[in-house]
C-alpha atoms as a PDB file:
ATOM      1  CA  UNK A   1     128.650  81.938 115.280  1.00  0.00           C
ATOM      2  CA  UNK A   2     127.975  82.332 111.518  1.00  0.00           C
ATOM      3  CA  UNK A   3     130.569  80.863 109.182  1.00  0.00           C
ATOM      4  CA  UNK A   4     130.258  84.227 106.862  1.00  0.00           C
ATOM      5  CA  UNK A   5     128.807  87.638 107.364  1.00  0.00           C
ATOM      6  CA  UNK A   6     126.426  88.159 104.859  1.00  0.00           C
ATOM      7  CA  UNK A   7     125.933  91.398 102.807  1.00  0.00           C
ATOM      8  CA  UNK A   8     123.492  92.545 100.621  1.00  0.00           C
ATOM      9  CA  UNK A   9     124.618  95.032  98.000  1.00  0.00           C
ATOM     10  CA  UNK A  10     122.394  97.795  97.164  1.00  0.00           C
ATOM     11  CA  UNK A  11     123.773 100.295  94.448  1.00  0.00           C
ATOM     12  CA  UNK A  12     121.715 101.091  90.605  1.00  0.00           C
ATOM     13  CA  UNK A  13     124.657 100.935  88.945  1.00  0.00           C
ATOM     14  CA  UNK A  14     125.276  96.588  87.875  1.00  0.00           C
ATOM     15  CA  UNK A  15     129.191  97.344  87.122  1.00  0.00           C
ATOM     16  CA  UNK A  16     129.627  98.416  90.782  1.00  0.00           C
ATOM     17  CA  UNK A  17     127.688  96.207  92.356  1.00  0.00           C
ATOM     18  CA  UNK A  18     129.706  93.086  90.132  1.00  0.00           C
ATOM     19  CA  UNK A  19     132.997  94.605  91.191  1.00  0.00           C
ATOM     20  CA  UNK A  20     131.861  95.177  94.782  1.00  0.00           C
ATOM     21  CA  UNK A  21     130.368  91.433  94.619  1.00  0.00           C
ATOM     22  CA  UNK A  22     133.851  90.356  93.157  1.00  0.00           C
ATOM     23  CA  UNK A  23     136.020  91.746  95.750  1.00  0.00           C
ATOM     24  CA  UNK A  24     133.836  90.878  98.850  1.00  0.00           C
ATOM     25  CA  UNK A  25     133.536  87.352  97.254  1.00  0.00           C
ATOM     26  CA  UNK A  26     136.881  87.081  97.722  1.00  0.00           C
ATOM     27  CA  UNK A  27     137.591  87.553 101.185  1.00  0.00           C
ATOM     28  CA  UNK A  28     136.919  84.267 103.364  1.00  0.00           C
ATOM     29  CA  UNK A  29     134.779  85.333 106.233  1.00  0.00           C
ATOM     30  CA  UNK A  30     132.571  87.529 104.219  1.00  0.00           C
ATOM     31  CA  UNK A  31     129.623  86.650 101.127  1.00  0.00           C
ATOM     32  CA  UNK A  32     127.005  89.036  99.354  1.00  0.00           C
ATOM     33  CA  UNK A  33     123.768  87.009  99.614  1.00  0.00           C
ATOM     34  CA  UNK A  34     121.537  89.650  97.795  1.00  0.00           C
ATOM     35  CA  UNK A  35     121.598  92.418  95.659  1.00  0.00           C
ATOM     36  CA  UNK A  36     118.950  95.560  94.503  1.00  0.00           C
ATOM     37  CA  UNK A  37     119.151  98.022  92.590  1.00  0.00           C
ATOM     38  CA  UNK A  38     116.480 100.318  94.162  1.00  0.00           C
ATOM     39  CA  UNK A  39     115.451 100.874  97.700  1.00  0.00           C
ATOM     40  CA  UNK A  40     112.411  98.928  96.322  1.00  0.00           C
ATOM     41  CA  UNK A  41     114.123  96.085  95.467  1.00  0.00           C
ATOM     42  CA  UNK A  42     115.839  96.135  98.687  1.00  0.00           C
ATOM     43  CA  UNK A  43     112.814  96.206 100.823  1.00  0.00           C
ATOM     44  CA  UNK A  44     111.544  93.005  98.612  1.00  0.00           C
ATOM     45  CA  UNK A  45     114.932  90.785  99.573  1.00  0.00           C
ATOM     46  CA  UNK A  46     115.499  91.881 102.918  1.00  0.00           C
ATOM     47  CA  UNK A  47     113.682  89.514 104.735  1.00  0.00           C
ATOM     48  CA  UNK A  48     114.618  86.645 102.160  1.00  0.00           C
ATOM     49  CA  UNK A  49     118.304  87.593 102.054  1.00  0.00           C
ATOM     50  CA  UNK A  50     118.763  87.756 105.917  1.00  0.00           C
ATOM     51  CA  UNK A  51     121.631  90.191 105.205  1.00  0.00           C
ATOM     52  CA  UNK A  52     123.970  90.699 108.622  1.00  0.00           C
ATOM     53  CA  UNK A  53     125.236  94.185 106.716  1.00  0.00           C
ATOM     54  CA  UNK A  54     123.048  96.518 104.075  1.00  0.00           C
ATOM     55  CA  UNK A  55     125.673  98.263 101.820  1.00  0.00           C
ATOM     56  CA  UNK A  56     123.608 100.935 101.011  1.00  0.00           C
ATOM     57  CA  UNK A  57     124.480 103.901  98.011  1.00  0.00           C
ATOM     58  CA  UNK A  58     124.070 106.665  99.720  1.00  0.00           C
ATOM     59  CA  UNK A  59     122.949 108.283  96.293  1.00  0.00           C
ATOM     60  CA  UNK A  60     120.757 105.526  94.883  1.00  0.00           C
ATOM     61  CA  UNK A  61     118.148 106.473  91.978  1.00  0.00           C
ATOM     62  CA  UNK A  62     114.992 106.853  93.015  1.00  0.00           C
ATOM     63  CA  UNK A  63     114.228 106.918  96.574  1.00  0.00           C
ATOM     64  CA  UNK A  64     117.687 108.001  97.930  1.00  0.00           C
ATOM     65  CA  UNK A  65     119.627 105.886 100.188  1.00  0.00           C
ATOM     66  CA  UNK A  66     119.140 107.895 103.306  1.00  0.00           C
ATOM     67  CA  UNK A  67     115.218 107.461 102.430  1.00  0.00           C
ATOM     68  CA  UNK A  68     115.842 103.792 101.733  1.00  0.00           C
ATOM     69  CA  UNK A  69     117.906 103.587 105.310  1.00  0.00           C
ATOM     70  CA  UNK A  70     115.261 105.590 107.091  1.00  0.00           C
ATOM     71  CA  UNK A  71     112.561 103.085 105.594  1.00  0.00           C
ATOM     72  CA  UNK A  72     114.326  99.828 106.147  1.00  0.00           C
ATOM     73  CA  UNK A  73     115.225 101.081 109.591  1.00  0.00           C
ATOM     74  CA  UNK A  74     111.637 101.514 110.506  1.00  0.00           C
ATOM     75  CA  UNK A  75     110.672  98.227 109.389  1.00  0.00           C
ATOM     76  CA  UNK A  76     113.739  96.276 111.010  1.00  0.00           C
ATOM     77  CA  UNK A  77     115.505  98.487 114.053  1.00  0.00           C
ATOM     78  CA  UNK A  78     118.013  95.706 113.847  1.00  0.00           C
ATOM     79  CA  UNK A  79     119.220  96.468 110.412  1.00  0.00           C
ATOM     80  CA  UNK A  80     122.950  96.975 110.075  1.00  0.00           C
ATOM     81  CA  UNK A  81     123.568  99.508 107.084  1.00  0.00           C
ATOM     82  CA  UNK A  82     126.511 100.787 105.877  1.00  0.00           C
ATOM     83  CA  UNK A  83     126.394 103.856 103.490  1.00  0.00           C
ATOM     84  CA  UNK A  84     128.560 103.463 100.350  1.00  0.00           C
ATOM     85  CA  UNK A  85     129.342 106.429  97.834  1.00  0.00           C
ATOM     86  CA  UNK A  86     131.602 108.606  96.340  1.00  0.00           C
ATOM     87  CA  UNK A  87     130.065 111.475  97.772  1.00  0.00           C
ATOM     88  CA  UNK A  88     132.036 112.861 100.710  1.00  0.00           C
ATOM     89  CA  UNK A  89     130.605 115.924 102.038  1.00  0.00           C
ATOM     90  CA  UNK A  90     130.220 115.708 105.511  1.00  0.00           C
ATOM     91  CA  UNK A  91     126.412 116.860 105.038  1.00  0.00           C
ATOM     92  CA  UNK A  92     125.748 113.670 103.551  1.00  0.00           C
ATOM     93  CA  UNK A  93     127.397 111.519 105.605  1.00  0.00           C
ATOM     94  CA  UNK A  94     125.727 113.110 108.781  1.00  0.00           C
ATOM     95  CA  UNK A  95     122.412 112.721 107.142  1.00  0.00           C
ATOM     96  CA  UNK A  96     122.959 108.892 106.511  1.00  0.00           C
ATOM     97  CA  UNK A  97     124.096 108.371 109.974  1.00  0.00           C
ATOM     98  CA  UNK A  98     120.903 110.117 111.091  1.00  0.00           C
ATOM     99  CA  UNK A  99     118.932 108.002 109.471  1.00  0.00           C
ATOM    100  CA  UNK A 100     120.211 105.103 111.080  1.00  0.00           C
ATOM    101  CA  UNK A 101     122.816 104.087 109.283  1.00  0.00           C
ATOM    102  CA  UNK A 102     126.007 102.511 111.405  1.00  0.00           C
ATOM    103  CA  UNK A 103     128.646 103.403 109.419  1.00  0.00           C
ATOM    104  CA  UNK A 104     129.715 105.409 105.508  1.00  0.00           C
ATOM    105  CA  UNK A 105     133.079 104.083 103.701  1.00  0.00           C
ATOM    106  CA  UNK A 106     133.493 105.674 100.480  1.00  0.00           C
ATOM    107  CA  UNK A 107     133.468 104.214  96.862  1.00  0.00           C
ATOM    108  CA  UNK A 108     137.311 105.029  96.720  1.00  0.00           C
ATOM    109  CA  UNK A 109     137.921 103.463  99.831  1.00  0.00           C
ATOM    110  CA  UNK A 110     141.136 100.899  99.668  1.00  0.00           C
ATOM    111  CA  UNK A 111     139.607  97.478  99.886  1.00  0.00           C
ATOM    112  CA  UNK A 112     141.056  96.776 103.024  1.00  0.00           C
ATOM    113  CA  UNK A 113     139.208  99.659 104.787  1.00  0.00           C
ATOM    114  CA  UNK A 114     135.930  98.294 103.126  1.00  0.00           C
ATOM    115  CA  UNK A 115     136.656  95.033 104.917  1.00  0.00           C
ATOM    116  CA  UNK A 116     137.060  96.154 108.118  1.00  0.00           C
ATOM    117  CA  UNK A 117     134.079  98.127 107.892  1.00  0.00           C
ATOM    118  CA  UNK A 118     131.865  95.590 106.832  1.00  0.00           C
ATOM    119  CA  UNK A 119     133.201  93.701 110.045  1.00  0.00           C
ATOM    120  CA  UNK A 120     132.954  96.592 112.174  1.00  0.00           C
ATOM    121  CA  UNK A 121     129.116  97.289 111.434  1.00  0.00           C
ATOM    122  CA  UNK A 122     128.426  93.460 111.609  1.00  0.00           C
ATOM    123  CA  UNK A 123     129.544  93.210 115.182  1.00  0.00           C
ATOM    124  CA  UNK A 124     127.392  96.250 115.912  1.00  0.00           C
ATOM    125  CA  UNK A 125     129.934  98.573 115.839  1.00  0.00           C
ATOM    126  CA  UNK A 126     130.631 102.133 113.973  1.00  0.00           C
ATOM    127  CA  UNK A 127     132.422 102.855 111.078  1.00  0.00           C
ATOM    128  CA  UNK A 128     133.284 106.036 108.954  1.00  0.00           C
ATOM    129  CA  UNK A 129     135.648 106.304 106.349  1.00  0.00           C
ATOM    130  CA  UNK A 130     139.042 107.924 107.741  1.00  0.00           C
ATOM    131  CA  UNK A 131     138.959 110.637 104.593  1.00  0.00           C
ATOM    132  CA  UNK A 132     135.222 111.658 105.736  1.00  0.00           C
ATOM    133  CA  UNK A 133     136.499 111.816 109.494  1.00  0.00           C
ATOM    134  CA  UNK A 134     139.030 113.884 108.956  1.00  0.00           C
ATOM    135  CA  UNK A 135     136.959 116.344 106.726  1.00  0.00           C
ATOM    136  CA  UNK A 136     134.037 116.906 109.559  1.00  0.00           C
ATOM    137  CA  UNK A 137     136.519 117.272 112.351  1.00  0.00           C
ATOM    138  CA  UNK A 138     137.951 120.172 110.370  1.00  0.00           C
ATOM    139  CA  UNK A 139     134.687 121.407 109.199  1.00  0.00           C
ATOM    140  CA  UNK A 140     133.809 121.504 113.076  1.00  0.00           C
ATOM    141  CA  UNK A 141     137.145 123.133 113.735  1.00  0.00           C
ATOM    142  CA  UNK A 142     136.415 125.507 111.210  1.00  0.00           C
ATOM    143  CA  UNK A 143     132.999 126.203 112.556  1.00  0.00           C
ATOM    144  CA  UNK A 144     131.678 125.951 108.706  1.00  0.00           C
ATOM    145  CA  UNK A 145     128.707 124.215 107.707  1.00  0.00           C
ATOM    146  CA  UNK A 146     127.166 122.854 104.981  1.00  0.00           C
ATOM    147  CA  UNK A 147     123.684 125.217 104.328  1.00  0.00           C
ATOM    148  CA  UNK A 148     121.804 121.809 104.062  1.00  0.00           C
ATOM    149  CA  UNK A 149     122.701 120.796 107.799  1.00  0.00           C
ATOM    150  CA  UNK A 150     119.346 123.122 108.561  1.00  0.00           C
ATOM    151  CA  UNK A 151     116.853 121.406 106.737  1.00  0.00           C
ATOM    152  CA  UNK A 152     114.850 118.298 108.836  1.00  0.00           C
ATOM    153  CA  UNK A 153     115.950 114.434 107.442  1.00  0.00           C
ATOM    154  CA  UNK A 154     112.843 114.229 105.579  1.00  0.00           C
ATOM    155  CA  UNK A 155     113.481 117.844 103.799  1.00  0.00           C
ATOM    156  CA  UNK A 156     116.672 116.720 102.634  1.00  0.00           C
ATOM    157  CA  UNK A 157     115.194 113.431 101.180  1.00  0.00           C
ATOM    158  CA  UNK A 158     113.142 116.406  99.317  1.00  0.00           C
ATOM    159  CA  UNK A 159     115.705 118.614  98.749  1.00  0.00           C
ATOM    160  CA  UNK A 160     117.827 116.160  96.554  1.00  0.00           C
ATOM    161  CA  UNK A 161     115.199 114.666  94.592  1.00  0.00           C
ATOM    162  CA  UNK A 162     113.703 117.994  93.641  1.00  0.00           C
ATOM    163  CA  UNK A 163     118.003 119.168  93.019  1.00  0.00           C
ATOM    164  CA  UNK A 164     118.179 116.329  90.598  1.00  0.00           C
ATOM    165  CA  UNK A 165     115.606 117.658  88.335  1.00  0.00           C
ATOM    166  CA  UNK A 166     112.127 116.082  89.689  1.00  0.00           C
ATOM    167  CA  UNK A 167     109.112 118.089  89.899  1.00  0.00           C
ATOM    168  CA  UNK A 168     106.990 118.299  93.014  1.00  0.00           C
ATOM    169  CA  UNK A 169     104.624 115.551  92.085  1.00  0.00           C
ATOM    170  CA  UNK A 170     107.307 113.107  91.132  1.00  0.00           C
ATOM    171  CA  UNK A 171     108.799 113.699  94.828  1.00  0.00           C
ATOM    172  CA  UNK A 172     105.535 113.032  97.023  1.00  0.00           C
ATOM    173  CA  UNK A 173     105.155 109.772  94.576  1.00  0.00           C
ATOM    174  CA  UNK A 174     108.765 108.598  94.949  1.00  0.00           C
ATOM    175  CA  UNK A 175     108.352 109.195  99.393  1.00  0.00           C
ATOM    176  CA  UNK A 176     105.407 108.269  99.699  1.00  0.00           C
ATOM    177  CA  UNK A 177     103.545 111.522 100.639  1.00  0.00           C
ATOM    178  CA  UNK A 178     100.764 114.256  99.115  1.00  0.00           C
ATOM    179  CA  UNK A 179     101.892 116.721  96.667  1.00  0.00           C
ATOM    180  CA  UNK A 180     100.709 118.862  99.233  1.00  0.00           C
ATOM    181  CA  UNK A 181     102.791 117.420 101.624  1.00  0.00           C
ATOM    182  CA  UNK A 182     105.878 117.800  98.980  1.00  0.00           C
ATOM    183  CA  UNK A 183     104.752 121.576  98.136  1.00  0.00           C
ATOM    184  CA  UNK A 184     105.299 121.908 102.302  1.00  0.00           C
ATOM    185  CA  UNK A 185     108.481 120.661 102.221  1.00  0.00           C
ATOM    186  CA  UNK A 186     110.030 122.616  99.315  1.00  0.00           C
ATOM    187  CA  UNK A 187     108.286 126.040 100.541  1.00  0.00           C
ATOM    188  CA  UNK A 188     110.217 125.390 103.901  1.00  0.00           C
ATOM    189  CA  UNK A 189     113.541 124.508 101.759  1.00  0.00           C
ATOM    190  CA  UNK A 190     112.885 127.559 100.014  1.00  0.00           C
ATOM    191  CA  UNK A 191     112.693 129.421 103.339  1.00  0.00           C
ATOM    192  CA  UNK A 192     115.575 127.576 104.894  1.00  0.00           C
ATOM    193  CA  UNK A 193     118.472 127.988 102.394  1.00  0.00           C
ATOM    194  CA  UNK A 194     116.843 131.200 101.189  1.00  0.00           C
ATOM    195  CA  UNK A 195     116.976 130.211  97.402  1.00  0.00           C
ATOM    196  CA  UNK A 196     113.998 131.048  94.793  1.00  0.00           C
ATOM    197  CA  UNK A 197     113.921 128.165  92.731  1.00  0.00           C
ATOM    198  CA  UNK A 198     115.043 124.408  91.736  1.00  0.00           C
ATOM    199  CA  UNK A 199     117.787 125.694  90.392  1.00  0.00           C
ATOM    200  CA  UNK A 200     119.216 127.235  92.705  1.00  0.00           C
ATOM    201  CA  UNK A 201     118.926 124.042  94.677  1.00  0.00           C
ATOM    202  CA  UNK A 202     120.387 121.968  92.291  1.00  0.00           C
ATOM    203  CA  UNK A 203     123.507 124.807  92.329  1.00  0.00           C
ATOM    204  CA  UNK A 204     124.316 124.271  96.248  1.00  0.00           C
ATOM    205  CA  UNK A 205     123.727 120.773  95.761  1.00  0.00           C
ATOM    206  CA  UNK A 206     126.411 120.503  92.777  1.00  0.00           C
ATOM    207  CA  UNK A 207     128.632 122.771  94.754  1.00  0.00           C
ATOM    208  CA  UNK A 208     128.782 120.656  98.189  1.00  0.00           C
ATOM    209  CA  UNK A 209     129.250 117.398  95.653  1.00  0.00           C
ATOM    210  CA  UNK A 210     125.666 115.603  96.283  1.00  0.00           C
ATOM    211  CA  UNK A 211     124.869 115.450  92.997  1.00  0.00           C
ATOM    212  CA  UNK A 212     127.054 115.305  89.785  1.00  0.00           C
ATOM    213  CA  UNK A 213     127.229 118.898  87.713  1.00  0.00           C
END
């Protein structure tokens, strides 16, 4: 049995990942042994880091962290991740978990929940935040939906790079793919959520909270 569970942090923004690093320091069965600030970075340290739980940002610059999850699944089917982020539309969440990820506990979490999650997805097990719970139980007892829930895992990686303000180009460098490939993808968006243009995107992403206003 390891001594500590080991975590890698993965989050671009340095004051979150030294508070997160601070806090998870702190607790005696648990140490961060790595931490990136892009999926890139993470793909780099994974193997070096040996990390027993990813805490992946759900919205990461860059490659997004359902794209990073989706990626670093693929490469290593034995990855633990656990999505991180302030975001807490069920959407999101459902996307993460799609992509492979065990678990989501939210930025705002109280420290103790972060614990046990971190604990939970290191023994194999699932994990979501209680707040996030709640919210898709009613939003299945409500029989609402997010609009987003329609699009494929790979149009959504599309979907919120192009809401944040990239153009097509930017998006098939960023995943990986032709701008061809990209045009595909945001034609189908288009289709899908029956919207014109970007902004329009960017306007039900800001409204369902996956990106900031």
């Amino acid at each position: 049995m390891k001594e500590h569970i080991r975590v890698m942090l993965v989050d671009d923004h340095m004051v979150v990942r030294i508070g997160f690093r601070m806090l998870l320091d702190a607790t005696p069965d648990i140490r961060v042994v790595a931490e990136a600030d892009s999926a890139e970075s993470a793909y780099q340290q994974l193997e070096a880091g040996s990390p027993d739980v990813i805490l992946m940002d759900i919205g990461l610059g860059g490659a997004t962290g359902v794209e990073a999850t989706r990626r670093i699944i693929a490469r290593d089917p034995a990855a633990r991740v656990l999505g991180l982020s302030s975001h807490e539309d069920p959407s999101h969440v459902r996307f993460m978990l799609k992509a492979g990820a065990l678990g989501y506990v939210s930025k705002r979490s109280a420290p103790e929940e972060l614990m046990q999650a971190v604990r939970t997805v290191a023994a194999g097990g699932r994990f979501l935040d209680a707040h996030v719970s709640q919210k898709m139980a009613m939003q299945a007892f409500d029989g609402g939906q997010n609009p987003v829930e329609v699009l494929s895992e790979r149009e959504f990686a599309v979907f919120i790079e192009l809401a944040r303000g990239m153009s097509v180009n930017q998006v098939a460098e960023l995943l990986n793919i032709s701008p061809r490939t990209a045009g595909t993808h945001l034609y189908n968006i288009k289709q899908k959520l029956a919207v014109a243009n970007q902004t329009e995107l960017a306007l039900i992403a800001m409204r369902h909270g996956m990106i900031a206003p």
